[in-house]
Protein backbone atom coordinates (compact mmCIF):
# COMPACT_ATOMS: atom_id res chain seq x y z
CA UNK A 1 110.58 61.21 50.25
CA UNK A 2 106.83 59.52 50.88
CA UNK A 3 104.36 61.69 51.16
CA UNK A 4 101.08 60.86 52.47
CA UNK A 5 97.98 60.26 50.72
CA UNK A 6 94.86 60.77 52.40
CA UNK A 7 90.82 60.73 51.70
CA UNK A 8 88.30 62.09 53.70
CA UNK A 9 85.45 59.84 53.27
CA UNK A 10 82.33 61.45 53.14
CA UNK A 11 79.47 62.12 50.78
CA UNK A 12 78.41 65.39 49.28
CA UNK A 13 75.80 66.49 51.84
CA UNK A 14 78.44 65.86 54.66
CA UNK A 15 78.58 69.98 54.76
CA UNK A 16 78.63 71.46 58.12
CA UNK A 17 76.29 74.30 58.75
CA UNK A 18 73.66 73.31 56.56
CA UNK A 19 70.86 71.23 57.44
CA UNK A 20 71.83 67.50 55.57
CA UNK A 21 69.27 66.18 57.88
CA UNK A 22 66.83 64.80 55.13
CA UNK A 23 69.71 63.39 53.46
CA UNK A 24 70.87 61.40 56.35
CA UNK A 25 67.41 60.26 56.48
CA UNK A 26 67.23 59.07 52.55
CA UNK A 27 71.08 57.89 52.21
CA UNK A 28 70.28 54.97 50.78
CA UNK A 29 68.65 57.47 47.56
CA UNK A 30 72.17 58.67 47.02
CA UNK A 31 74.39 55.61 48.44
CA UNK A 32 75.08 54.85 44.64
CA UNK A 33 76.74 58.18 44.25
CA UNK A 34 79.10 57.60 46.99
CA UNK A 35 80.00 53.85 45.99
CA UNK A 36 80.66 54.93 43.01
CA UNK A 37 82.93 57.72 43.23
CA UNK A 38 84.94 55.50 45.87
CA UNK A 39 85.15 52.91 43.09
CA UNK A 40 86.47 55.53 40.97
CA UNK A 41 88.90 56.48 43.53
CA UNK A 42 90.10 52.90 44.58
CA UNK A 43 90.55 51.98 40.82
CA UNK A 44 93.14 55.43 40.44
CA UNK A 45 95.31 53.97 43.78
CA UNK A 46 95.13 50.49 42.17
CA UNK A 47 96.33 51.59 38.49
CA UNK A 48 99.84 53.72 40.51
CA UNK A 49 99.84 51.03 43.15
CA UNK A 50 99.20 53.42 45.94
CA UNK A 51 97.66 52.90 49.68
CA UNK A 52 96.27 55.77 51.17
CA UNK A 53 94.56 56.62 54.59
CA UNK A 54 90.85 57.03 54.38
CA UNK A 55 89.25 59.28 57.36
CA UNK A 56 85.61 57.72 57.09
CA UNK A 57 82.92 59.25 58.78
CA UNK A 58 81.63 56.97 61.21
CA UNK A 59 78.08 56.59 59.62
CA UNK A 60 78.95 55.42 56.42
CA UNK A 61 80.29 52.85 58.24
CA UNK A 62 77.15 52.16 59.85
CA UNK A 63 75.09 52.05 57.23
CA UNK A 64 77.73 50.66 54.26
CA UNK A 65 80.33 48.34 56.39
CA UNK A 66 80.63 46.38 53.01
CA UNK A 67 82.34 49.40 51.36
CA UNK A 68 84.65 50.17 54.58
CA UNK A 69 85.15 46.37 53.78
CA UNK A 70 86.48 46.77 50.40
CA UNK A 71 88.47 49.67 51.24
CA UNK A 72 90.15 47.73 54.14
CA UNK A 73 90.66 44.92 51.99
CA UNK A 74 92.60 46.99 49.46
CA UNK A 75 95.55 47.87 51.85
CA UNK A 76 94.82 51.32 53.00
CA UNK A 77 94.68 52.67 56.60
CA UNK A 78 91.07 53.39 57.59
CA UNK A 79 90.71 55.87 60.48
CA UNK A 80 87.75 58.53 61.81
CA UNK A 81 86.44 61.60 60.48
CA UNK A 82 83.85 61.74 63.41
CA UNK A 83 80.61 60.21 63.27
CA UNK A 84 78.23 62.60 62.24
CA UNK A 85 80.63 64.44 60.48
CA UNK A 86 80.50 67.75 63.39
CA UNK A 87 83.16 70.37 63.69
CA UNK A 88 84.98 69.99 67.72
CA UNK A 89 83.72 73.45 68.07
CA UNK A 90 80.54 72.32 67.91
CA UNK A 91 80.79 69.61 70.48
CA UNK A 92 81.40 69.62 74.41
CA UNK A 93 83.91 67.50 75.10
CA UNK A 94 81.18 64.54 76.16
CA UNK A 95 79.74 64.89 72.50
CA UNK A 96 83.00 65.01 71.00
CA UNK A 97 83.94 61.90 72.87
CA UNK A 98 80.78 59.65 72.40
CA UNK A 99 80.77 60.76 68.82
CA UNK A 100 84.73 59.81 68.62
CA UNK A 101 84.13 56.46 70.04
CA UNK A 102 80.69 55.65 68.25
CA UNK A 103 83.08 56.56 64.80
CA UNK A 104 85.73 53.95 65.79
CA UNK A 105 83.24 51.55 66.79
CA UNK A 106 81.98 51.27 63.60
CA UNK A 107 84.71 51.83 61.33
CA UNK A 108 86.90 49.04 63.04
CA UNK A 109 83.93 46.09 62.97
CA UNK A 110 83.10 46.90 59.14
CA UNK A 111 87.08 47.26 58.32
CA UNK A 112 88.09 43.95 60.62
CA UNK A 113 91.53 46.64 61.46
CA UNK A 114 92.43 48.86 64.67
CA UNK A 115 91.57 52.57 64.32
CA UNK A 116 94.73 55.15 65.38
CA UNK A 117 93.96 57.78 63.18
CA UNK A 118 91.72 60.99 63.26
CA UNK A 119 90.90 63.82 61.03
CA UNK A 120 88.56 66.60 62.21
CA UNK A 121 85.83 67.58 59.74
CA UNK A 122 86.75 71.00 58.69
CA UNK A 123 89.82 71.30 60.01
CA UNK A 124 88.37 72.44 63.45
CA UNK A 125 91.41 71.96 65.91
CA UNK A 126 91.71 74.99 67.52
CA UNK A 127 94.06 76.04 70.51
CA UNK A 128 90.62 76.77 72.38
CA UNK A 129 89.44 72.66 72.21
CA UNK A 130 93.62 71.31 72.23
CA UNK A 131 91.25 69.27 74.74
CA UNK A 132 90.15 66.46 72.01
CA UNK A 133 93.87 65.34 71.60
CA UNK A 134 93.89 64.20 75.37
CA UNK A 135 90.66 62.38 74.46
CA UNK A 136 92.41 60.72 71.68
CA UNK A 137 95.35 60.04 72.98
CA UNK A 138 93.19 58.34 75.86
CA UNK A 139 91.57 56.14 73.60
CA UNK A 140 94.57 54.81 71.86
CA UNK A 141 94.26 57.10 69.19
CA UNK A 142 98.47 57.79 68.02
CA UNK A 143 97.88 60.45 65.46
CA UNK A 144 96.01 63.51 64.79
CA UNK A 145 96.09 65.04 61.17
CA UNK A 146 93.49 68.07 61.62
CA UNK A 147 95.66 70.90 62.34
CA UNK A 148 95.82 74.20 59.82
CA UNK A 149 98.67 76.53 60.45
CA UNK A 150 96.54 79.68 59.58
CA UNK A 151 95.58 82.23 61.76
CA UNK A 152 92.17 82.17 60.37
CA UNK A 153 91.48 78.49 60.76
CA UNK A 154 93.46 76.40 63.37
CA UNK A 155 95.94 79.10 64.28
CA UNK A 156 99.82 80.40 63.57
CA UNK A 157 100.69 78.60 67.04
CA UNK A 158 100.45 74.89 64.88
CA UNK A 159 104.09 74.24 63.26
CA UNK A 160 104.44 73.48 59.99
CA UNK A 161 105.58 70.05 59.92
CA UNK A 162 104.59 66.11 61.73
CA UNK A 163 105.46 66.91 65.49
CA UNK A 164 104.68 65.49 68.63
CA UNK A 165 102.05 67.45 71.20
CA UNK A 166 102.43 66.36 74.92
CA UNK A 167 98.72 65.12 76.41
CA UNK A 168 97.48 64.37 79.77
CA UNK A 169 97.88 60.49 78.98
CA UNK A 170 101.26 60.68 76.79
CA UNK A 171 102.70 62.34 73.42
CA UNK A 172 100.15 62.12 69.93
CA UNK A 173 101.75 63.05 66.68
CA UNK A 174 99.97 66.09 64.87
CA UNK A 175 99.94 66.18 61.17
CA UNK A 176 99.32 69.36 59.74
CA UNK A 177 97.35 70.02 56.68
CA UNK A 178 100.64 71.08 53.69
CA UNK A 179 100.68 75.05 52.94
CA UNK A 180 102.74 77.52 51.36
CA UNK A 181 104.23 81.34 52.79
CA UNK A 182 102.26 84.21 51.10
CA UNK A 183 103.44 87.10 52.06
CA UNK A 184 102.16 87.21 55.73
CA UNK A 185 99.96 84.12 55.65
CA UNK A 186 99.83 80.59 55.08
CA UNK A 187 98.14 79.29 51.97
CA UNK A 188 97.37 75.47 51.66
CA UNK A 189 97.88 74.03 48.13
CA UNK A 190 97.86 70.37 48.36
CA UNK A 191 94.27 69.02 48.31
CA UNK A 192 90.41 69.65 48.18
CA UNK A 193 89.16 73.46 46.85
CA UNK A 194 93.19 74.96 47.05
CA UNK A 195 94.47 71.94 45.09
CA UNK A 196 91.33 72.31 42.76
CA UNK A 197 92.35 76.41 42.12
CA UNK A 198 96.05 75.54 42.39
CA UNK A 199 97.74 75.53 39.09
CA UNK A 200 98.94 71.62 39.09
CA UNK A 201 102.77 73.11 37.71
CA UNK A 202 102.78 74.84 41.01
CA UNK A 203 101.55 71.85 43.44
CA UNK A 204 103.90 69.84 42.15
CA UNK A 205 106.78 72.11 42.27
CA UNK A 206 106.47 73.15 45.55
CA UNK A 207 105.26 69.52 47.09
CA UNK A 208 108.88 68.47 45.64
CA UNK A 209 110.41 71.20 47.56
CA UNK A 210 109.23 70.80 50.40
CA UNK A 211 110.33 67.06 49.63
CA UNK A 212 114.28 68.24 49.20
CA UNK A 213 113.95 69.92 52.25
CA UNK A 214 113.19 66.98 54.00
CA UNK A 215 109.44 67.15 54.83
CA UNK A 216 106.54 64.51 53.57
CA UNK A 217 103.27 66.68 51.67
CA UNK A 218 99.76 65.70 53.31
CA UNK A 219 97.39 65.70 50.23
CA UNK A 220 93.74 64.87 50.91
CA UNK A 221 90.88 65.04 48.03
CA UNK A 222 86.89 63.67 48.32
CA UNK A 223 84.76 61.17 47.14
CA UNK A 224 82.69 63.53 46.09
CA UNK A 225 85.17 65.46 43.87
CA UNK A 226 85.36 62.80 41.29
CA UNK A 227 81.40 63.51 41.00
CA UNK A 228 80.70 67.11 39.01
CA UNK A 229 77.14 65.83 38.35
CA UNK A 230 76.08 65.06 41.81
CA UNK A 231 73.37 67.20 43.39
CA UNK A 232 73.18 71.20 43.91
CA UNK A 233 71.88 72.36 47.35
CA UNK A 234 71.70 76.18 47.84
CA UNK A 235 74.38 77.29 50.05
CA UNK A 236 76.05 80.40 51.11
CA UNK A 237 78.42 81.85 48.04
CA UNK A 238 81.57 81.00 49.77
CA UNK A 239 80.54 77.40 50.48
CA UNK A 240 78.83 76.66 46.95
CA UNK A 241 82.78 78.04 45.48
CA UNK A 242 84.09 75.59 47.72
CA UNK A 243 81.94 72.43 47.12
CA UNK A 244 81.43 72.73 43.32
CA UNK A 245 84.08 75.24 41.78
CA UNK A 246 86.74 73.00 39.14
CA UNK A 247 85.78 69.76 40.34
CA UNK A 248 86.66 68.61 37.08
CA UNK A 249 90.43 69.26 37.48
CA UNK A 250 90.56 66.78 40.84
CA UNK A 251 91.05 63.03 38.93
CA UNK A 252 93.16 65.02 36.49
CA UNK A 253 95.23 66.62 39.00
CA UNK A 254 95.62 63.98 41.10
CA UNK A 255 96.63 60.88 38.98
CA UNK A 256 99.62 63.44 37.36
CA UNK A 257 100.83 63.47 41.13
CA UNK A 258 100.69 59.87 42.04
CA UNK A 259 102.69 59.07 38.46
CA UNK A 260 105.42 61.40 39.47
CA UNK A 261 105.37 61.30 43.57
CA UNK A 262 105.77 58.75 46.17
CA UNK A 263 102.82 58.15 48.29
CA UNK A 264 101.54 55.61 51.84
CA UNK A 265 99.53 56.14 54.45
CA UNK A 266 99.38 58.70 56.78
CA UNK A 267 100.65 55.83 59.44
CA UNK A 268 103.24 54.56 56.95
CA UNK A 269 104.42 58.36 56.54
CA UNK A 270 104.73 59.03 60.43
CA UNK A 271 106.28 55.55 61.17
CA UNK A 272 103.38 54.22 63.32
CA UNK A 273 103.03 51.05 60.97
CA UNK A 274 104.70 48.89 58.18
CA UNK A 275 105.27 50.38 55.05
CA UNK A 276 103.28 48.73 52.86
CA UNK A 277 105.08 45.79 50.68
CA UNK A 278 103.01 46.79 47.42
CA UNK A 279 104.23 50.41 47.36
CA UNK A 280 105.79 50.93 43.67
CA UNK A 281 108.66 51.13 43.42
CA UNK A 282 111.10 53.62 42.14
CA UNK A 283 111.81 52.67 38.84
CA UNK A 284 108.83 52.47 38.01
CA UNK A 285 107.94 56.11 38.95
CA UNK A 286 107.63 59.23 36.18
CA UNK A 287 109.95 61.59 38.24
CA UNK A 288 110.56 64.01 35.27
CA UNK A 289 107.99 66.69 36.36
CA UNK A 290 109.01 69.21 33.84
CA UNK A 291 106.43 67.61 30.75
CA UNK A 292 104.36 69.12 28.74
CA UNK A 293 101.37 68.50 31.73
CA UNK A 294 103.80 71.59 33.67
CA UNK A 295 104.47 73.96 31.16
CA UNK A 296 101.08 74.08 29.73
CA UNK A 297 99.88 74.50 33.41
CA UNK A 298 102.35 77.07 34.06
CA UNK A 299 101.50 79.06 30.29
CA UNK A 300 97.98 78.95 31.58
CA UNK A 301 98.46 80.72 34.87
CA UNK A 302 100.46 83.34 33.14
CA UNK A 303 97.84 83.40 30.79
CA UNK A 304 95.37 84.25 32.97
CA UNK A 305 97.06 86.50 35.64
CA UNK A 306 98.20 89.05 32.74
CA UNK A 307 95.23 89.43 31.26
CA UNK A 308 93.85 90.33 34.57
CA UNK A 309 96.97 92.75 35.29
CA UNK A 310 96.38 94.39 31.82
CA UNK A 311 92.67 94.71 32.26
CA UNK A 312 93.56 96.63 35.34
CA UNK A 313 96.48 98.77 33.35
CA UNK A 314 93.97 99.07 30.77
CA UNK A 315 90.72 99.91 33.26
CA UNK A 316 93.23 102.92 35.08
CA UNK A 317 94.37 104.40 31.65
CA UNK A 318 91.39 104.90 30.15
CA UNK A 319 89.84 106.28 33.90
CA UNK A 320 93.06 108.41 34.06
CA UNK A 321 92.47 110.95 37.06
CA UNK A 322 89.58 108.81 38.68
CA UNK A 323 92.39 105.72 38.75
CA UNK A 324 93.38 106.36 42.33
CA UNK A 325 89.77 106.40 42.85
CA UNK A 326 89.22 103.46 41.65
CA UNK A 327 91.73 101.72 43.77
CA UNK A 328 90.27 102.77 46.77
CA UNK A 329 87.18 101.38 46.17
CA UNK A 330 88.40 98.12 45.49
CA UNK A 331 90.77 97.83 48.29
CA UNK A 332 87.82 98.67 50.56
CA UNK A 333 85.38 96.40 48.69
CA UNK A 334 88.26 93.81 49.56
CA UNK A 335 89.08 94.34 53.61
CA UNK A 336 85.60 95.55 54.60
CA UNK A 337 84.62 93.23 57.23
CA UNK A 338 81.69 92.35 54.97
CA UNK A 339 80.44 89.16 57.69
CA UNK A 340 80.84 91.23 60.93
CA UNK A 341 78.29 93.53 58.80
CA UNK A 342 75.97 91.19 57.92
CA UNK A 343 75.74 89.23 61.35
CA UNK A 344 74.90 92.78 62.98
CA UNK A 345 72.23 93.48 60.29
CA UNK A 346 71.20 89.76 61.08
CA UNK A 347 71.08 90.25 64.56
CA UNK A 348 68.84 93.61 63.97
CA UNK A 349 66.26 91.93 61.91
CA UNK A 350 65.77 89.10 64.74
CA UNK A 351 65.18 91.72 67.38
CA UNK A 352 62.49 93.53 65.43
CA UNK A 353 60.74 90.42 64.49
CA UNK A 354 60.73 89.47 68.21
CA UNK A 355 59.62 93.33 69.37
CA UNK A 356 56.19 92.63 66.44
């Protein structure tokens, strides 16, 4: 089973809802950060013989064509991550188009090869803008990979698996991001922040079942994860875990994968080109999975989640009575629809300024 391999090319300040706008300004001050850590990244495909699919945000391409160049040159798919890097949701249908087009524009004159791929930034498919796969489909785009089959991101009506999704001008395939069953959600697992937290014994272990049951993995990492020295910005707590937390496990992580998986393109995967000649081949593959790289993965995780579990045994013995108590308060601390709070409490404060 192929699975495909996938990079969303962007650079760190790519970060939607926060103002990048003096970085866009000044990318030339941090263009050797991003050549870099795509040098680092192209080198890793070239030592396992790998092509991937890189979803390059259209103005890189602009400004760098010579690195789209390289990238092109190296055998792997190139196809759009949007222009400006802005979630659909963000985006009449007008925008989303112009910015669409002005992303393939640029990405096929720097790359010299036809564009037929798109990933939204953010995962930001929704069943509320299904609209942008008619626009895709209309401009020859074959395949969409930027649907999450969680209800709190794309939504539970995405399946699981590469399908077809009828258009107004014909059928595109849908990719959907990889995730696991957790009790009454969906959990991804296979690439940026969840492949990061992830213990790498369970990745691996599930990507290979999902491989015996007949369905290809989608993992997708950054640029910028191969970087845990480039620049800080201040940004919400949830976004900073995101961006920054374990970057140091990604190169790790991911070069343990490509020596025991099979990996192409996302176009290779879904049959919508020729399977590269230069893929390894199978003898040449690690496929024993069960190393020491697994085991001390898997000792860790125990590790970690019993001392946790006896900290809690521990934490309700000694509080004896007050236990239950205790419980409580953390299951409320846990559900309490802390942003709904916040936003109204937001919302306050703006209509008292505006009153003085």
């Amino acid at each position: 089973m192929v699975n495909a391999l996938s990079v969303d090319l962007e650079d760190w300040y790519h970060i939607c809802d926060f103002d990048n706008s003096v970085y866009l300004r000044d990318w030339e001050k941090h263009y050797a950060h991003l050549e870099t850590n795509v040098c680092k990244v192209l080198s890793i495909f070239n030592q396992f013989n790998v092509h991937a699919t890189f979803f390059i945000v259209g103005m890189i391409a602009k400004n760098s064509p010579e690195l789209i160049k390289r990238i092109a040159d190296a055998g792997h798919e190139v196809a759009s991550h949007g222009f400006l890097h802005r979630r659909i949701f963000d985006m009449t249908q007008q925008e989303f188009e112009e910015d669409l087009l002005e992303s393939k524009r640029y990405i096929e004159k720097a790359a010299g090869k036809k564009v037929i791929g798109y990933r939204a930034p953010e995962w930001s498919l929704k069943l509320n803008n299904i609209w942008a796969l008619d626009i895709l489909k209309k401009h020859g785009f074959r395949y969409d990979a930027s649907a999450v089959p969680l209800s709190h991101l794309g939504g539970n009506h995405f399946e699981l698996y590469p399908y077809e999704i009828k258009t107004k001008y014909g059928n595109i395939m849908e990719f959907p991001l990889s995730t696991f069953r957790c009790y009454w959600e969906r959990i991804p697992f296979s690439g940026g922040l969840p492949m990061r937290i992830t213990p790498y014994f369970y990745t691996i272990s599930y990507a290979k079942k999902m491989n015996r049951k007949g369905h290809p993995v989608m993992f997708y990492l950054h640029p910028w994860e191969f970087d845990s020295n480039h620049i800080r910005v201040e940004l919400p707590a949830n976004r900073k875990f995101m961006h920054y937390c374990n970057l140091k496990s990604s190169s790790k992580k991911i070069m343990l994968l490509l020596e025991r998986m099979e990996f192409s393109t996302v176009q290779d995967v879904l049959g919508l080109g020729n399977i590269n000649n230069n893929k390894i081949s199978e003898s040449e593959k690690y496929y024993k999975y069960y190393d020491k790289f697994y085991f001390k993965s898997a000792f860790n995780c125990f590790l970690f989640i019993g001392s946790i579990l006896l900290s809690i045994f521990l934490t309700a013995y000694l509080m004896r009575q007050y236990a239950f108590m205790l419980i409580l308060i953390l299951f409320t601390v846990f559900y309490w629809p802390w942003s709904l709070l916040l936003k109204k409490i937001n919302s306050l404060f703006k209509r008292s300024i505006k009153t003085i």
